[in-house]
N, C-alpha and C. Protein backbone atom coordinates (compact mmCIF):
# COMPACT_ATOMS: atom_id res chain seq x y z
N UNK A 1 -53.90 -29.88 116.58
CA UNK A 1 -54.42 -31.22 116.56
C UNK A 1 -53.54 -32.09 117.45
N UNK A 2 -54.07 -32.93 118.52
CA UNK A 2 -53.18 -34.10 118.88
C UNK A 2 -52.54 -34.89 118.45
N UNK A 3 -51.57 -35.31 118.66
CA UNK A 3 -51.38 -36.62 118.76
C UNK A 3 -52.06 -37.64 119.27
N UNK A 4 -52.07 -39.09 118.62
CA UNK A 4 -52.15 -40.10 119.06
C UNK A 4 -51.82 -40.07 120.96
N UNK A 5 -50.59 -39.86 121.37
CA UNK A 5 -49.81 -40.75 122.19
C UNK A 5 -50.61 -39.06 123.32
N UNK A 6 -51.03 -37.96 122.44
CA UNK A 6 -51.53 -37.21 123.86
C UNK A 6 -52.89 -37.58 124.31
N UNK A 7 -53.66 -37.84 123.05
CA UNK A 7 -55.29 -37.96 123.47
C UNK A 7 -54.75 -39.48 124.34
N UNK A 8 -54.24 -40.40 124.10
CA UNK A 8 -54.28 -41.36 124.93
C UNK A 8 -54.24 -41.05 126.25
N UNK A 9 -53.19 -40.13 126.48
CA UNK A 9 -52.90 -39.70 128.30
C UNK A 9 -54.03 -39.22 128.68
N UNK A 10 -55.11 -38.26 127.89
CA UNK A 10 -55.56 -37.96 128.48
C UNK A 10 -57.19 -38.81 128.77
N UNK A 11 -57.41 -39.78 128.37
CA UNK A 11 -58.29 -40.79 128.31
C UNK A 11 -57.61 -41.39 129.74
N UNK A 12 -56.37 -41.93 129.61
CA UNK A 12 -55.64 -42.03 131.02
C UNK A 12 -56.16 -41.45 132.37
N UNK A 13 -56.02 -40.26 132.25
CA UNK A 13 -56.33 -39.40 132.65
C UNK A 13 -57.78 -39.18 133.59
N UNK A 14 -58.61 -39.40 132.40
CA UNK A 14 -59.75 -39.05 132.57
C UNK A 14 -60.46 -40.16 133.39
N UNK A 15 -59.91 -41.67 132.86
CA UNK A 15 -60.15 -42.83 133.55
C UNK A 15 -59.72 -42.51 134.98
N UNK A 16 -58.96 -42.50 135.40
CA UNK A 16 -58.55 -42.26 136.85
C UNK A 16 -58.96 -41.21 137.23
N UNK A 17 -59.59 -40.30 137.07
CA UNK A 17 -60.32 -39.08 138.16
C UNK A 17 -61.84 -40.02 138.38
N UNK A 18 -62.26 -40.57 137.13
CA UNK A 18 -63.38 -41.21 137.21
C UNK A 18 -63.16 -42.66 138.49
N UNK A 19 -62.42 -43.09 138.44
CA UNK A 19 -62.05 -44.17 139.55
C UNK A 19 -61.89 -43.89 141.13
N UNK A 20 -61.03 -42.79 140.62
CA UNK A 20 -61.10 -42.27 142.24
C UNK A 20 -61.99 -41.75 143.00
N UNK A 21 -63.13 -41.13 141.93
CA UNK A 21 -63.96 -40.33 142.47
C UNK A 21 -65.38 -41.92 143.02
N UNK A 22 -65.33 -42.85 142.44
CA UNK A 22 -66.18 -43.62 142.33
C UNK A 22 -65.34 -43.87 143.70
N UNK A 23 -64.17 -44.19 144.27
CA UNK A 23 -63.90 -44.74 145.45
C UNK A 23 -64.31 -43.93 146.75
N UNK A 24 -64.50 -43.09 146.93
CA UNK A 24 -65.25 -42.34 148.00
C UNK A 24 -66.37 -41.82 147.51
N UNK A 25 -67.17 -42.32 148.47
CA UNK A 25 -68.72 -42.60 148.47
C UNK A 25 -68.97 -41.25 148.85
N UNK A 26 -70.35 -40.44 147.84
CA UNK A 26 -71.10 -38.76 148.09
C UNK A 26 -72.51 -39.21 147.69
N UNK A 27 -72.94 -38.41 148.85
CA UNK A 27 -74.28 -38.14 148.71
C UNK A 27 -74.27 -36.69 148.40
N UNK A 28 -75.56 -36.32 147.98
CA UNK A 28 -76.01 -34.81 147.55
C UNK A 28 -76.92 -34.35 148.55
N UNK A 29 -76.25 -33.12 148.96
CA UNK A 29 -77.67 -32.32 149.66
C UNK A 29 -77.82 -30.98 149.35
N UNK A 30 -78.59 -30.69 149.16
CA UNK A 30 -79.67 -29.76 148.60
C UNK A 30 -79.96 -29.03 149.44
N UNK A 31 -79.29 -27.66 149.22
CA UNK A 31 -79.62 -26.86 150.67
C UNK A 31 -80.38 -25.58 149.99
N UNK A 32 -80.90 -24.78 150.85
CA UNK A 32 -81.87 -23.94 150.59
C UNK A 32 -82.12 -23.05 149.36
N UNK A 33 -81.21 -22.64 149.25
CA UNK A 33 -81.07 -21.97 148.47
C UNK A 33 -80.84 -22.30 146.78
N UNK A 34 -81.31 -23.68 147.15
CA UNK A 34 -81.44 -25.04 145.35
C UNK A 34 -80.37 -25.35 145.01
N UNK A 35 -78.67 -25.38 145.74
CA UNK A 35 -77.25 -25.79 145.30
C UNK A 35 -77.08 -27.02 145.51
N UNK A 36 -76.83 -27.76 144.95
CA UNK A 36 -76.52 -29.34 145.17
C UNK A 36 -74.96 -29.27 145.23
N UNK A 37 -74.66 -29.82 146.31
CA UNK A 37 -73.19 -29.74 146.72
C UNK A 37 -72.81 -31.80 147.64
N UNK A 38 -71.80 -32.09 146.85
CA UNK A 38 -71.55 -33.62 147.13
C UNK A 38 -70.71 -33.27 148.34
N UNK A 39 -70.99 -34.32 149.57
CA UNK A 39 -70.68 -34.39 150.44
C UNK A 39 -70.19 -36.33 150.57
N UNK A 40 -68.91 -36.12 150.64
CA UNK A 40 -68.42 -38.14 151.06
C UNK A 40 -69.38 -38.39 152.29
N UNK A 41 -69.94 -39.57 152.22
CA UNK A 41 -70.70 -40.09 153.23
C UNK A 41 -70.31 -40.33 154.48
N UNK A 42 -69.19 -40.07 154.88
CA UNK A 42 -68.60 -40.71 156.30
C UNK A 42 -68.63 -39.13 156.79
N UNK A 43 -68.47 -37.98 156.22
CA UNK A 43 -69.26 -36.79 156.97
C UNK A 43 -70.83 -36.86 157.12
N UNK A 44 -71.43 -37.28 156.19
CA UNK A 44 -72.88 -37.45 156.10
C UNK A 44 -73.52 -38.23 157.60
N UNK A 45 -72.32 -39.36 157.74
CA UNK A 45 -72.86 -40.10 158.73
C UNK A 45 -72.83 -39.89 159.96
N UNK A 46 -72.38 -38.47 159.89
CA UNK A 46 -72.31 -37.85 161.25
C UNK A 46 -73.05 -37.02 161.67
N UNK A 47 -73.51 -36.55 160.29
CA UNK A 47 -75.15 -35.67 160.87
C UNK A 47 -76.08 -36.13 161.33
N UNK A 48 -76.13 -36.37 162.55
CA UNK A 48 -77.75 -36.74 163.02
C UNK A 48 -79.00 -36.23 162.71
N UNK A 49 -78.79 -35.17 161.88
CA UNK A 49 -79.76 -34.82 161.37
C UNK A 49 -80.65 -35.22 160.41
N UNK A 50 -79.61 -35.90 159.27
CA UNK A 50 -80.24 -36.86 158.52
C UNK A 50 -79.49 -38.41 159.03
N UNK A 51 -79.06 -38.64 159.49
CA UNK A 51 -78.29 -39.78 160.00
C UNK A 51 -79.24 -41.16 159.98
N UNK A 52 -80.98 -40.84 160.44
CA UNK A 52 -82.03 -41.36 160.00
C UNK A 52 -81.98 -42.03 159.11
N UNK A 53 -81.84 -41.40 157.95
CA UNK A 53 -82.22 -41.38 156.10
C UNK A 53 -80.92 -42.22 155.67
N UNK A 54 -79.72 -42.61 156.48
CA UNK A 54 -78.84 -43.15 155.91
C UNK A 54 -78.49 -44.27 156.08
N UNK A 55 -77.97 -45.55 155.15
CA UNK A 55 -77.65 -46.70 155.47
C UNK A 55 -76.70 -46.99 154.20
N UNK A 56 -75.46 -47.02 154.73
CA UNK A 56 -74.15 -47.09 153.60
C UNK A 56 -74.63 -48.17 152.45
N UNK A 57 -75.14 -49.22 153.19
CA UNK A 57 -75.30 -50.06 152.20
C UNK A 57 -76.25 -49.77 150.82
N UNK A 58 -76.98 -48.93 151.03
CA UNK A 58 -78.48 -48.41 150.55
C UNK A 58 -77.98 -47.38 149.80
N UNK A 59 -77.05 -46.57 150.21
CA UNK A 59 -76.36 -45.21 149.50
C UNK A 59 -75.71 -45.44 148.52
N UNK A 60 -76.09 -44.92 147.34
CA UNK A 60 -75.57 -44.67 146.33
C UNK A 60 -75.64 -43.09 146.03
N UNK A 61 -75.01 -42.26 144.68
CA UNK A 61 -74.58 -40.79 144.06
C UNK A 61 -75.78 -40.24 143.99
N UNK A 62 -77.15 -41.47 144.17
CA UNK A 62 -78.28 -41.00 143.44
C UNK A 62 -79.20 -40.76 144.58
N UNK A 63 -78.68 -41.09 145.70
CA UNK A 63 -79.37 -40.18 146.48
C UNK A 63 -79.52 -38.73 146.86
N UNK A 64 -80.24 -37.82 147.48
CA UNK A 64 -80.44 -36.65 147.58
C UNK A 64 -81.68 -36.31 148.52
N UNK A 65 -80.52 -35.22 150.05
CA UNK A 65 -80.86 -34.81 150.97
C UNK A 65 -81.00 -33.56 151.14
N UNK A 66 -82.35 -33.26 151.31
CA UNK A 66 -82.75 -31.72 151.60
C UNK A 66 -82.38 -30.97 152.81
N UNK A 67 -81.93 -29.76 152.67
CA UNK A 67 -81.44 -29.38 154.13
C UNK A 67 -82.37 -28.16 153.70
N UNK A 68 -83.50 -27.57 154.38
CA UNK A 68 -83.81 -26.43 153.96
C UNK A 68 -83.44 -25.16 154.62
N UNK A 69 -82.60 -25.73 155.72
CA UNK A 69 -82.61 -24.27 156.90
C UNK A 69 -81.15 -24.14 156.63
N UNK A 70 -80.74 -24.89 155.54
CA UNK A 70 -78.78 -24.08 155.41
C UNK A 70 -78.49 -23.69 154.23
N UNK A 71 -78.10 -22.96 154.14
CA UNK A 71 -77.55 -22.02 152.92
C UNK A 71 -76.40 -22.56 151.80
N UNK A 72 -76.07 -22.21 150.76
CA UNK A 72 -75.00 -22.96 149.92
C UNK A 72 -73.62 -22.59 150.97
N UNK A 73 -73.46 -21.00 151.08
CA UNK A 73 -72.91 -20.60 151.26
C UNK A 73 -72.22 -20.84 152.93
N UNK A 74 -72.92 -21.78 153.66
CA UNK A 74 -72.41 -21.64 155.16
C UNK A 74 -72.05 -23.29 154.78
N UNK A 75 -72.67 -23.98 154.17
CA UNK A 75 -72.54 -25.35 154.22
C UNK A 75 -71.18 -25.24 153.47
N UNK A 76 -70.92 -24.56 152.72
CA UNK A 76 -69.51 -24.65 152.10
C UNK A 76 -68.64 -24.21 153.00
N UNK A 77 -68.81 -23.43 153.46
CA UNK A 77 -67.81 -23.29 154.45
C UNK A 77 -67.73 -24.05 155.61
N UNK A 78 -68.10 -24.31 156.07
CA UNK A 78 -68.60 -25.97 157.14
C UNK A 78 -67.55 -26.95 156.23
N UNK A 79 -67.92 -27.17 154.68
CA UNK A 79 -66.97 -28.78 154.39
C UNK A 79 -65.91 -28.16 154.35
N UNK A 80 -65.46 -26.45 154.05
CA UNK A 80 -64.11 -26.38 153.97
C UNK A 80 -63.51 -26.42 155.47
N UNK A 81 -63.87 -25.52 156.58
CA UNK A 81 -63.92 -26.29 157.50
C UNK A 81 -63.10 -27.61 158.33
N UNK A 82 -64.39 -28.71 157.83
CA UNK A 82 -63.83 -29.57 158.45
C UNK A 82 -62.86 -30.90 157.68
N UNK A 83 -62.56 -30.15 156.42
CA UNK A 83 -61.73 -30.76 155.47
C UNK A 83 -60.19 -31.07 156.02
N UNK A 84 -60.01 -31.63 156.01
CA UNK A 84 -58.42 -32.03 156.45
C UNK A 84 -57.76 -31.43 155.51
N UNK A 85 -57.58 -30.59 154.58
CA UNK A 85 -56.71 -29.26 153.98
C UNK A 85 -57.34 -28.03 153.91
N UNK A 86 -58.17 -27.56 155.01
CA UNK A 86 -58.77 -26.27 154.92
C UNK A 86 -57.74 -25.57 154.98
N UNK A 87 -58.52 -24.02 154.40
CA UNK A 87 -57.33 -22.76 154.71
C UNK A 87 -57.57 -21.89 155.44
N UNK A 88 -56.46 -21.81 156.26
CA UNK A 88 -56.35 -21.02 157.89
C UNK A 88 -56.87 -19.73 157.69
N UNK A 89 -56.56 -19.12 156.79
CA UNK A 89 -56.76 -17.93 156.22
C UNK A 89 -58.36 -18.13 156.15
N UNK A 90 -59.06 -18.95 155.66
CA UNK A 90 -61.00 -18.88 155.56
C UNK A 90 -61.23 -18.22 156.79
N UNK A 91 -60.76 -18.69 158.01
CA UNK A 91 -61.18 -18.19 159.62
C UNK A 91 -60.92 -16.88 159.65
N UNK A 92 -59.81 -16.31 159.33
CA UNK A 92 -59.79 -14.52 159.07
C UNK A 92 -60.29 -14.18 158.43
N UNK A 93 -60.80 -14.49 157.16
CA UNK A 93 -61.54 -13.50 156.32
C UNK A 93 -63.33 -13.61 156.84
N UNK A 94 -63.48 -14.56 157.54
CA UNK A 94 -65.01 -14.75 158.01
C UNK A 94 -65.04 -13.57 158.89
N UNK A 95 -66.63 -13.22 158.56
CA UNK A 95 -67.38 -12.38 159.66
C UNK A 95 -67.77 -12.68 160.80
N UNK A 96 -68.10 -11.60 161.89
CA UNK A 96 -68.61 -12.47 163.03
C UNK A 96 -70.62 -13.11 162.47
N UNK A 97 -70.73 -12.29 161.69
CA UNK A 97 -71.76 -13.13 161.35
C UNK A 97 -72.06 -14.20 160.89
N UNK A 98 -71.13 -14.40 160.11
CA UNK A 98 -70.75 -15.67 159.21
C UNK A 98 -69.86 -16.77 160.22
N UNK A 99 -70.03 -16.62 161.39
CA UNK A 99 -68.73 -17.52 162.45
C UNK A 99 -70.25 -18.02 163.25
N UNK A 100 -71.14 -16.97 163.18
CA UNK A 100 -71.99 -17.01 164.39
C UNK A 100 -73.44 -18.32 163.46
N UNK A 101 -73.40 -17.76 162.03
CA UNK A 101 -74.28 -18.78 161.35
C UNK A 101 -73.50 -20.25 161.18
N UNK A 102 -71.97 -20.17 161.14
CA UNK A 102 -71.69 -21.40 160.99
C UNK A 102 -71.60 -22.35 161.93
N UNK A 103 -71.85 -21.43 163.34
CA UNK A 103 -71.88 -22.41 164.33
C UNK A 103 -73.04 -22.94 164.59
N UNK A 104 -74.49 -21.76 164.01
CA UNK A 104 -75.11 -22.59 164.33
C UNK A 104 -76.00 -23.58 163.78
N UNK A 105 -75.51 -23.69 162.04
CA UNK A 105 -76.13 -24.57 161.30
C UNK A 105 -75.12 -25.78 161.78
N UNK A 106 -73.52 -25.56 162.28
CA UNK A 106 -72.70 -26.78 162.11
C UNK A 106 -73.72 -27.40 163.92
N UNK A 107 -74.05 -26.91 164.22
CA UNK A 107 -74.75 -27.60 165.63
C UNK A 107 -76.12 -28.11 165.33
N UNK A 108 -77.01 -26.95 164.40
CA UNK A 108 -77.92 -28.08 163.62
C UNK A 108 -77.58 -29.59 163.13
N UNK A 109 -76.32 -29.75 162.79
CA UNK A 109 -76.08 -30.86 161.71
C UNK A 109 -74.94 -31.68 162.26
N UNK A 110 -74.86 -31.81 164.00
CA UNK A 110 -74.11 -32.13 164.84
C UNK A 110 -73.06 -32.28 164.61
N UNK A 111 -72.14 -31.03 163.49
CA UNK A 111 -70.64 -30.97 162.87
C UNK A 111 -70.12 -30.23 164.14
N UNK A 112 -70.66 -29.60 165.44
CA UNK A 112 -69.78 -28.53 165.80
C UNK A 112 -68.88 -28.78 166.35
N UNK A 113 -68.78 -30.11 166.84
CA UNK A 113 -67.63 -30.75 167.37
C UNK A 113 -66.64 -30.45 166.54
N UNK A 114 -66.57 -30.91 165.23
CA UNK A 114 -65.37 -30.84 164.15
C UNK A 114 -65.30 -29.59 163.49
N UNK A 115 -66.10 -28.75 163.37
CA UNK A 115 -66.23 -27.46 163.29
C UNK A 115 -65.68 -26.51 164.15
N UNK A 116 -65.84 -26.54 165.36
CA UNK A 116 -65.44 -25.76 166.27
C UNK A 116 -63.66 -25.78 166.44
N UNK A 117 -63.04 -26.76 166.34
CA UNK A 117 -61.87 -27.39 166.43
C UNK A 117 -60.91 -26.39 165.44
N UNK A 118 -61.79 -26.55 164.25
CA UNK A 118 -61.24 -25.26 163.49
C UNK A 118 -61.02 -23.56 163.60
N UNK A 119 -62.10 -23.64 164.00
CA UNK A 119 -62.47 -22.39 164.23
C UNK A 119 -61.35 -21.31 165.53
């Protein structure tokens, strides 16, 4: 059983993941294969692909963008990617198949600039 003084921290706790997460703005997209995966909007706003469909002001969590021609699995690797703490190691363990789909959904979704950089 807790304590008092632990359930508090972790209410603490819980408040601040909830804060932070509310401070960078995600949209959802929905890629083929039915995975809803949150993406911060300032990558979003770089896809010209949906780039259309977007207006920061208008965006809220509750939006949701269909991608039907990308997979859970390449789009995840795309945000790890172009994440400013990706792991170097993802690029060796990829296939050439899996190098060859990520380039060319990240060029569908005009990431290959920041994609490629990694790669």
């Amino acid at each position: 059983m807790r304590g008092k003084g632990e359930e508090s921290e972790v209410v603490m706790l819980r408040k601040a993941e909830e804060e932070k997460s509310k401070a960078v703005k995600k949209v959802k997209l929905v890629t083929s294969d039915g995975v809803t995966i949150e993406v911060e909007i300032s990558t979003v706003k770089e896809m010209e692909t949906i780039q259309a469909f977007i207006n920061a002001t208008d965006t809220d969590d509750s939006v949701i963008f269909p991608l039907p021609r990308v997979s859970s699995h390449i789009l995840s690797r795309i945000m790890e990617l172009i994440s400013k703490e990706y792991d170097q190691e993802l690029v060796k363990r990829l296939s050439h198949e899996e190098l060859k789909e990520i380039c060319m959904v990240a060029n569908y979704l005009t990431l290959l600039h920041r994609t490629s950089q990694k790669l």
